[in-house]
Protein backbone atom coordinates (compact mmCIF):
# COMPACT_ATOMS: atom_id res chain seq x y z
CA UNK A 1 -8.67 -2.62 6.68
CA UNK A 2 -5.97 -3.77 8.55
CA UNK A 3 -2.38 -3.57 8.26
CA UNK A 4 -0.16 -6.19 6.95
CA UNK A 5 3.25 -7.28 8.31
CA UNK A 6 5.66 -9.81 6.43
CA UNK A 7 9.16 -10.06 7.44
CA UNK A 8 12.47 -10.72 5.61
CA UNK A 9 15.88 -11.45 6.96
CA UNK A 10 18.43 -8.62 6.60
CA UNK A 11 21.32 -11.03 5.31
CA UNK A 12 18.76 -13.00 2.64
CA UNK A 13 17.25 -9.26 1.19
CA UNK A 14 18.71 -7.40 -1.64
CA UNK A 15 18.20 -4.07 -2.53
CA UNK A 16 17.85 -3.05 -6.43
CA UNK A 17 17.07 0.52 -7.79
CA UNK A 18 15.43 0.89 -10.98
CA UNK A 19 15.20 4.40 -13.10
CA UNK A 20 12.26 5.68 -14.94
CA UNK A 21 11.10 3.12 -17.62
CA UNK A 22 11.48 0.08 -15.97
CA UNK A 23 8.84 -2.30 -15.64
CA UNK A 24 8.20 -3.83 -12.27
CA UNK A 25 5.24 -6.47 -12.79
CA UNK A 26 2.35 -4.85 -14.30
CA UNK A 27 3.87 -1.12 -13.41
CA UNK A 28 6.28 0.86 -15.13
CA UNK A 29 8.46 3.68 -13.00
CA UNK A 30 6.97 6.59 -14.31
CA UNK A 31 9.35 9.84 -15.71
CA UNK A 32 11.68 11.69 -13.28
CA UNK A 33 10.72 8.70 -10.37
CA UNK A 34 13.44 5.75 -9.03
CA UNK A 35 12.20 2.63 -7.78
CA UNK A 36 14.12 1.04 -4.73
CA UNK A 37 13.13 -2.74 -4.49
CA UNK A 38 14.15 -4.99 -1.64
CA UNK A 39 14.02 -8.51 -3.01
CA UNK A 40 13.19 -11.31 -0.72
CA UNK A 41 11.03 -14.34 -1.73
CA UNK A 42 8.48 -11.61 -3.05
CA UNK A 43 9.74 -7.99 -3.65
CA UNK A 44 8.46 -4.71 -2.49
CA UNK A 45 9.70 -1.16 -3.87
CA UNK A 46 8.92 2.10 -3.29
CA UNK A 47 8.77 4.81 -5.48
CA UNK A 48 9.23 8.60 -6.03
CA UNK A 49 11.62 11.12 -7.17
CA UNK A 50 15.19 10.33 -5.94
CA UNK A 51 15.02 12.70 -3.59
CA UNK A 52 11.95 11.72 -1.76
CA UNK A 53 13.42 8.13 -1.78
CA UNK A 54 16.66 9.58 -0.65
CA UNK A 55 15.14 10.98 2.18
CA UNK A 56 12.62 8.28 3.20
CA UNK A 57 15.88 6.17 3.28
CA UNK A 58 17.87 8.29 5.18
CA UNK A 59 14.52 9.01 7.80
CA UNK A 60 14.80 5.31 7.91
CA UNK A 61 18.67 4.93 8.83
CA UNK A 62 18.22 7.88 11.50
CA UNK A 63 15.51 5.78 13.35
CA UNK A 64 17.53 2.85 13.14
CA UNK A 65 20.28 4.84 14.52
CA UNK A 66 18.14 6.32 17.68
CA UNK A 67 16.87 3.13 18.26
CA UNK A 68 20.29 1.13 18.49
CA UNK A 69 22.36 4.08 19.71
């Protein structure tokens, strides 16, 4: 299978974090798990214990910063 790329504008996404028990479509964010959803024209979230999120995020914003300086 092959991966899939979609892209979303920086200034047009918003970010949303949802705590255990909230429904996203046809999933709920199970106990002790946050949800972090960037909302474009569709919306993707991911999902784990706040402090795997929390550091997937920051993983994230140290990449940006090595890439940009």
């Amino acid at each position: 299978m092959s991966t899939r790329y979609e892209g979303a504008a920086a200034e047009w996404t918003h970010i949303t974090v949802h705590p255990a028990g909230t429904e996203l479509a046809d999933d709920e964010v199970s106990e002790g798990n946050v949800a972090v959803a960037f909302n474009y024209d569709e919306v993707f979230y991911v999902v784990g214990t706040p402090e795997d999120v929390r550091s997937l995020l920051q993983a994230a914003l140290d990449k940006l910063k090595e890439a940009t300086g």
